[in-house]
Protein backbone atom coordinates (compact mmCIF):
# COMPACT_ATOMS: atom_id res chain seq x y z
CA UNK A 1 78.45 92.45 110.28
CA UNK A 2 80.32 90.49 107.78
CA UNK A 3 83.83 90.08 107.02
CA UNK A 4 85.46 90.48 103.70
CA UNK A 5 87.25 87.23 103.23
CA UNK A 6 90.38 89.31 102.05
CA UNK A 7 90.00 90.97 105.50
CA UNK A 8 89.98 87.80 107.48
CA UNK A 9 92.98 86.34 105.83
CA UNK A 10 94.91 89.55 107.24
CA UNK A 11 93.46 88.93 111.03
CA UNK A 12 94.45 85.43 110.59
CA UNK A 13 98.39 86.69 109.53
CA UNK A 14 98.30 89.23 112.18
CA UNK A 15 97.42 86.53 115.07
CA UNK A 16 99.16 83.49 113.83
CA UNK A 17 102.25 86.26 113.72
CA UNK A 18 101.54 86.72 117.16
CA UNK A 19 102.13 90.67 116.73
CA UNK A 20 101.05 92.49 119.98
CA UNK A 21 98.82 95.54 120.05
CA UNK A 22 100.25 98.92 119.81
CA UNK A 23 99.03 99.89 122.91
CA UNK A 24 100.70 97.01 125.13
CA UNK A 25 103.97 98.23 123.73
CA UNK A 26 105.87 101.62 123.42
CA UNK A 27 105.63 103.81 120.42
CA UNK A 28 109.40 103.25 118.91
CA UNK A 29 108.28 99.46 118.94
CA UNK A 30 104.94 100.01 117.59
CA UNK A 31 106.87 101.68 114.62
CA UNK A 32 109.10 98.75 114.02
CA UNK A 33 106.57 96.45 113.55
CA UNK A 34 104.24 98.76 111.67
CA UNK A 35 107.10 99.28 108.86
CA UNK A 36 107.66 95.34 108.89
CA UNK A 37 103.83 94.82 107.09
CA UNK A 38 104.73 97.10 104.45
CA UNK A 39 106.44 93.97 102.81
CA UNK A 40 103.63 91.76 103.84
CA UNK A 41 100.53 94.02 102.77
CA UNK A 42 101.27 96.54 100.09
CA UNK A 43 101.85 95.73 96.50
CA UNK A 44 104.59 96.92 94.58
CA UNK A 45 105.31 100.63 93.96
CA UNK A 46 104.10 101.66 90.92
CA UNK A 47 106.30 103.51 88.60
CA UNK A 48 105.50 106.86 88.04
CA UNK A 49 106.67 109.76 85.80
CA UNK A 50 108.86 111.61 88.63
CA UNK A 51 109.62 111.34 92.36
CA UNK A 52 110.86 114.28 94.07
CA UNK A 53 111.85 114.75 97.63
CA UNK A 54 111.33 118.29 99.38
CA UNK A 55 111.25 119.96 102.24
CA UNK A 56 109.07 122.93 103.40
CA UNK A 57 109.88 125.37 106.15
CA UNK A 58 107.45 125.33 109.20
CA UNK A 59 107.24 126.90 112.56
CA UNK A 60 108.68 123.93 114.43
CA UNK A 61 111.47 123.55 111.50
CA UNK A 62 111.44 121.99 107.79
CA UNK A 63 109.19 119.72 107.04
CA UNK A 64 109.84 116.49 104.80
CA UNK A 65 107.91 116.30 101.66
CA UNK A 66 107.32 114.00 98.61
CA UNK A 67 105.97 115.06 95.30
CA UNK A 68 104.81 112.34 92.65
CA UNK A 69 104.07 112.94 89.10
CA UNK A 70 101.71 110.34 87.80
CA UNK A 71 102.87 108.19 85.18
CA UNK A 72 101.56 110.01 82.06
CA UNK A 73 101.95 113.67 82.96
CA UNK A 74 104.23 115.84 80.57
CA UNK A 75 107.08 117.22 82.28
CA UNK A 76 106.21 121.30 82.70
CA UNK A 77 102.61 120.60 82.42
CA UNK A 78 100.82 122.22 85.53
CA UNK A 79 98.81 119.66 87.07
CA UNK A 80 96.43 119.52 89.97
CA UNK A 81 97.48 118.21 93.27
CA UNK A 82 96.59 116.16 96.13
CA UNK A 83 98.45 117.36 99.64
CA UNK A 84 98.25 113.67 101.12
CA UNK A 85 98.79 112.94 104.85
CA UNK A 86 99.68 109.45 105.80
CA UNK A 87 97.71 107.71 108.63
CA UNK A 88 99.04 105.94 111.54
CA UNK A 89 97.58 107.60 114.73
CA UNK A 90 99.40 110.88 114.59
CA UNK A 91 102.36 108.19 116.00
CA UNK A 92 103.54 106.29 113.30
CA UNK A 93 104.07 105.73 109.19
CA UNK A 94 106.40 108.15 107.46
CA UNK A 95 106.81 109.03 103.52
CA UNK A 96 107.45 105.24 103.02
CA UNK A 97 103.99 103.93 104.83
CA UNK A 98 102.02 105.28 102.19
CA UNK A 99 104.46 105.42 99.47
CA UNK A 100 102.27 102.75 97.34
CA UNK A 101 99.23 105.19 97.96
CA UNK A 102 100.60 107.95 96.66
CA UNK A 103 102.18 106.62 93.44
CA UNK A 104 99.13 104.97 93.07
CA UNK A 105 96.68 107.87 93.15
CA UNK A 106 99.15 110.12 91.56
CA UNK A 107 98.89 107.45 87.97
CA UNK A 108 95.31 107.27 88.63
CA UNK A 109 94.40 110.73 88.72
CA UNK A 110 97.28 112.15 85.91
CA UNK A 111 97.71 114.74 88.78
CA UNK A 112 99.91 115.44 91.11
CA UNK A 113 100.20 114.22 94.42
CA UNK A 114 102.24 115.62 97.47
CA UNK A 115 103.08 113.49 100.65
CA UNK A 116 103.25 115.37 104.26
CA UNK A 117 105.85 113.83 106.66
CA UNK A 118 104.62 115.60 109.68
CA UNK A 119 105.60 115.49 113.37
CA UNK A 120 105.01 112.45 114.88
CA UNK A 121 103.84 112.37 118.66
CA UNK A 122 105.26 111.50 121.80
CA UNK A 123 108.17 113.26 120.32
CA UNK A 124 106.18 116.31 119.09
CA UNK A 125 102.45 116.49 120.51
CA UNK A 126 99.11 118.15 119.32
CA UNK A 127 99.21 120.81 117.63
CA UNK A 128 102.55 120.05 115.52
CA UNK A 129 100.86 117.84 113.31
CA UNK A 130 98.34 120.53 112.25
CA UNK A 131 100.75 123.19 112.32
CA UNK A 132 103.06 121.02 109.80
CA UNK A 133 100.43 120.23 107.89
CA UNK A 134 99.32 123.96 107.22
CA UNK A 135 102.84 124.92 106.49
CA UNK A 136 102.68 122.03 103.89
CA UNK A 137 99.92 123.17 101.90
CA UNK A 138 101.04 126.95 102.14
CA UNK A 139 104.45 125.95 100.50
CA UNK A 140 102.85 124.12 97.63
CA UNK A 141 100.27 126.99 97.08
CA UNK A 142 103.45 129.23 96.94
CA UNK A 143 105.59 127.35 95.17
CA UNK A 144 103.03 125.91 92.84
CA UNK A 145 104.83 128.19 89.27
CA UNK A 146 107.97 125.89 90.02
CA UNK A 147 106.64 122.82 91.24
CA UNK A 148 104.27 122.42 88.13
CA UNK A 149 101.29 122.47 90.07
CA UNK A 150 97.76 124.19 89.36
CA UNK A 151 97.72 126.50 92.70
CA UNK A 152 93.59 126.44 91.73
CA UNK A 153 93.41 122.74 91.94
CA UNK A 154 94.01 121.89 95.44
CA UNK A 155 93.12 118.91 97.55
CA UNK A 156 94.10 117.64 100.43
CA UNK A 157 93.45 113.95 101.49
CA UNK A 158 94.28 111.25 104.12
CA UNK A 159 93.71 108.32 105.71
CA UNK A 160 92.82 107.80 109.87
CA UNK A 161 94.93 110.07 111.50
CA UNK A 162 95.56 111.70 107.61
CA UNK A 163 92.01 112.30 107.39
CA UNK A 164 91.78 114.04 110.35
CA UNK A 165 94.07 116.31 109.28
CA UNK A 166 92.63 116.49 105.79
CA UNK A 167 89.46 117.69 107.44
CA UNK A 168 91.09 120.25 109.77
CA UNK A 169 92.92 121.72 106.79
CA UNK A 170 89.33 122.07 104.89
CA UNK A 171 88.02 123.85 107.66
CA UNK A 172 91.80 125.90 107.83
CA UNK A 173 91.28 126.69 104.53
CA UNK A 174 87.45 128.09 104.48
CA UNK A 175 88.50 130.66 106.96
CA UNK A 176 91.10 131.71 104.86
CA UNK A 177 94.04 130.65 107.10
CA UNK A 178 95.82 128.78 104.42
CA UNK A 179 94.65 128.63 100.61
CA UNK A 180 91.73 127.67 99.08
CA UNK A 181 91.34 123.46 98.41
CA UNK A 182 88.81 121.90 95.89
CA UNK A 183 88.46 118.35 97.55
CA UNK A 184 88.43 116.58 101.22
CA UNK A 185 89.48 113.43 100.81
CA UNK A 186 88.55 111.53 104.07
CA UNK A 187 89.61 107.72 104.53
CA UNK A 188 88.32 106.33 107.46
CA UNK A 189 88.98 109.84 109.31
CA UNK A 190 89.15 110.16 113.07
CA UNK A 191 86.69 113.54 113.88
CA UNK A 192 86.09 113.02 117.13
CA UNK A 193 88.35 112.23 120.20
CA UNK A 194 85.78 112.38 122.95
CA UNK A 195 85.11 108.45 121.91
CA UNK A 196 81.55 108.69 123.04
CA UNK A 197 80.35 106.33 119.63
CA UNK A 198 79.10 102.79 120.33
CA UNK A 199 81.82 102.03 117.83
CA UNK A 200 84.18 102.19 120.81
CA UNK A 201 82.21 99.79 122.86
CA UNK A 202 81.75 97.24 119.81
CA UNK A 203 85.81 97.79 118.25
CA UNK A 204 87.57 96.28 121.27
CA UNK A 205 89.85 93.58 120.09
CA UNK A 206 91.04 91.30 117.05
CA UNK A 207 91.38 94.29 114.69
CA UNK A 208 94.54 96.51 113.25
CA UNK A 209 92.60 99.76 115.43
CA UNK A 210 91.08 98.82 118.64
CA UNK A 211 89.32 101.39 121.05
CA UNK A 212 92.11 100.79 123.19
CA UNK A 213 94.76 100.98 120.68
CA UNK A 214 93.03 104.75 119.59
CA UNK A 215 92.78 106.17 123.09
CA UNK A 216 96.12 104.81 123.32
CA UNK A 217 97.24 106.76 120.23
CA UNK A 218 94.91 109.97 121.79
CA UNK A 219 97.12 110.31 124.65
CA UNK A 220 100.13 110.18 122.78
CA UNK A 221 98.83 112.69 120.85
CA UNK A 222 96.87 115.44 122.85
CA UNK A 223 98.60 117.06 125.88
CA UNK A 224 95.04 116.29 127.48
CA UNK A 225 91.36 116.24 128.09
CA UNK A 226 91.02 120.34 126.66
CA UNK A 227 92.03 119.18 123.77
CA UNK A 228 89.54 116.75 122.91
CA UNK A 229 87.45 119.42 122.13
CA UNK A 230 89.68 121.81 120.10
CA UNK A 231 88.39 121.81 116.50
CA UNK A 232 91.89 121.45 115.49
CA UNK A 233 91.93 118.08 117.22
CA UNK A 234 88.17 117.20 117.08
CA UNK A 235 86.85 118.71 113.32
CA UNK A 236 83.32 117.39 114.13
CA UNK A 237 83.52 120.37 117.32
CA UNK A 238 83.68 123.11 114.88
CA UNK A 239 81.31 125.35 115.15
CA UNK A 240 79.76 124.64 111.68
CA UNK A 241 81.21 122.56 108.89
CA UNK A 242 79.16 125.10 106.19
CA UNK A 243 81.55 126.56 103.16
CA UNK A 244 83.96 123.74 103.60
CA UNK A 245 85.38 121.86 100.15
CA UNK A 246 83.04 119.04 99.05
CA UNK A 247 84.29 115.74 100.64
CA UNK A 248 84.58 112.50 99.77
CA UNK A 249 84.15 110.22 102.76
CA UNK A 250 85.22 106.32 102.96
CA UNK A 251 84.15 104.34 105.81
CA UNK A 252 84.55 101.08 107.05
CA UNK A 253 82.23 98.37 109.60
CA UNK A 254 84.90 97.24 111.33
CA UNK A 255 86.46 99.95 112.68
CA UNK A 256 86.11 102.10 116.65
CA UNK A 257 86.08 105.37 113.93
CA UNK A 258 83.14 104.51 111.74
CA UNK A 259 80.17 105.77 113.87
CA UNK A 260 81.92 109.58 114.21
CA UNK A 261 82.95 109.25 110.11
CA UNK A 262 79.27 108.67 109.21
CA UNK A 263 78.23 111.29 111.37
CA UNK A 264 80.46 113.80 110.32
CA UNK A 265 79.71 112.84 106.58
CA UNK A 266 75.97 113.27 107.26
CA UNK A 267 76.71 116.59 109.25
CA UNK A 268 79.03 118.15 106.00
CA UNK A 269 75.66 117.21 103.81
CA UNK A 270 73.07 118.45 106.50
CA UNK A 271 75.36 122.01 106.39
CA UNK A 272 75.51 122.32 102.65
CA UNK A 273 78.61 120.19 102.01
CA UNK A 274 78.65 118.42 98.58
CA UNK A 275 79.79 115.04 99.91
CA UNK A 276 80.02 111.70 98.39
CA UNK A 277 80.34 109.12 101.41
CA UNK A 278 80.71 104.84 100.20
CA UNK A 279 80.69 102.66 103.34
CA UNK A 280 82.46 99.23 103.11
CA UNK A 281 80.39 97.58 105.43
CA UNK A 282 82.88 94.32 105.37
CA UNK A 283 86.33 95.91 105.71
CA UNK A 284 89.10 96.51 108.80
CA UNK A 285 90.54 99.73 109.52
CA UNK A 286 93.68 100.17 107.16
CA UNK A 287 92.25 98.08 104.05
CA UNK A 288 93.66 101.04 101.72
CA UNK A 289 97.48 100.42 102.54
CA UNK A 290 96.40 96.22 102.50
CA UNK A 291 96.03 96.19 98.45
CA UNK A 292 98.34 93.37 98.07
CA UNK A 293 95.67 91.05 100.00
CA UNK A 294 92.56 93.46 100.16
CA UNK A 295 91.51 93.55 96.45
CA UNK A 296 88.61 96.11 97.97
CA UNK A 297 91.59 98.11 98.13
CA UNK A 298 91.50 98.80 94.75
CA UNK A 299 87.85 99.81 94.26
CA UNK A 300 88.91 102.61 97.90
CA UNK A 301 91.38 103.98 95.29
CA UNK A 302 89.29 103.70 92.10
CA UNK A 303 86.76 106.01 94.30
CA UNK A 304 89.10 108.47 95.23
CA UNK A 305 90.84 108.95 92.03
CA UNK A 306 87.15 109.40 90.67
CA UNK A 307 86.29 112.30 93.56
CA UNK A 308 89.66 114.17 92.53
CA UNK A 309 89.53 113.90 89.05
CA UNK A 310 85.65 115.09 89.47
CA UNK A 311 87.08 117.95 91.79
CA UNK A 312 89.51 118.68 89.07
CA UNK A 313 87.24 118.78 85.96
CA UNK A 314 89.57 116.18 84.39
CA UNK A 315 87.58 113.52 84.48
């Protein structure tokens, strides 16, 4: 498989900085260094027409939020929304990680986007993240009159550990536990964490995500092997995917998640799921938050703002 020349010029920083892999180091570390690229990889924040920072009640206690306006919105103007969570193993990134994203999508879309800050593991283990994230979506559905948001025009979206969540909230919200959604956005989503794929056996070192550095993330995450094969943890063990919201799926070669991300984009379609899947068969895990080296970066955003605005009849 080929490398993306952009791609290779971020392996080559990441050795030459002599970085080590998240799993040969302990999670608080692995968050230091993680915030650190930001600086390195992302470009600068776009301005947008309004940043607002919330918070939404939960079970395990408020929950951190950030809404974004895109850029040529009218103020009062109800606009559909993307509920975004971040990526970064269910362990790390934060609000800031995917600030960039966010603004990003938000200008590109003239919607709305919402970021989740949901509880990170060791600290707070499976199924916090997914509880968090259903409390998220709940609140903006609720408080969509004041918040200036279409409650009809739903998505939810993520990236890696974000688009796992993204896909357990579609299949939340088709069985009517928390409100409708229009759109799954899926970025190079984790689906399954039995890591059975060859993807695991060929994803072994000299990337951002390793199969080592995801089972390392797994066990931070899951309280153990049961959980593997909870739906909530695992989407692709649901039962059936049928009656979830279309998807959009983004996938990438080099990557121990792309085998089970094909598969579970091929199983959405073979079930009746509208789904628009675009493999980058020369890009790393993690290209999306790499635009200020990646330039395929662009085109992953240019292809999501597309599904949403598609999803939202605004396009």
């Amino acid at each position: 498989m080929q490398l993306d020349p952009d791609a290779k010029t971020v392996l080559d920083m990441v050795k030459a900085a002599g970085r080590p892999p998240f799993h040969t180091i302990t999670p608080q570390e692995a968050r230091v260094f993680y915030a650190a690229g930001r600086t390195v990889l992302q470009p600068e924040p776009q301005d947008v027409a309004e940043v607002k920072n919330l918070t939404a009640p939960g079970p395990h206690g408020e929950i951190p939020l950030r809404l974004y306006r895109g850029k040529h919105t009218q103020a009062g103007q109800a606009l559909p929304c993307l509920v975004y969570f971040h990526g970064g193993g269910w362990v790390l990134g934060d609000l800031d990680s995917h600030d960039t994203v966010c603004r990003r999508l938000a200008n590109q879309t003239d919607g709305c986007v919402v970021s989740v800050d949901y509880r990170m593991a060791p600290e707070h283990v499976f199924p916090a993240a997914v509880d968090d994230s259903a409390a998220a979506v709940r609140f903006v559905a609720a408080q969509a009159g004041s918040l200036g948001i279409d409650p009809s025009r739903i998505a939810v979206g993520g990236d890696s550990a974000g688009g796992n969540l993204a896909a357990v909230m579609a299949l939340m919200a088709r069985d009517g536990n928390i409100p409708p959604v229009c759109l799954q956005l899926l970025i190079y989503p984790a689906t399954d964490f039995a890591a059975t794929s060859d993807a695991y056996r060929r994803i072994t070192d000299g990337y951002p995500l390793t199969a080592p550095t995801m089972l390392w993330f797994r066990d931070l995450y899951l309280r153990g092997e049961a959980d593997w094969y909870d739906w909530r943890a695992s989407p692709s063990r649901a039962a059936t995917l049928a009656g979830c919201a279309p998807a959009m799926v983004i996938t990438c070669s080099h990557d121990p998640l792309v085998d089970e991300g094909i598969a579970y984009a091929r199983r959405l379609e073979a079930e009746g799921v509208r789904v628009m899947h675009t493999h980058f068969s020369d890009q790393i895990h993690g290209f999306l938050t790499m635009g200020k080296l990646i330039k395929a970066a662009g085109i992953a955003h240019d292809l999501s703002a597309a599904a949403l605005r598609g999803a939202w009849g605004t396009s």
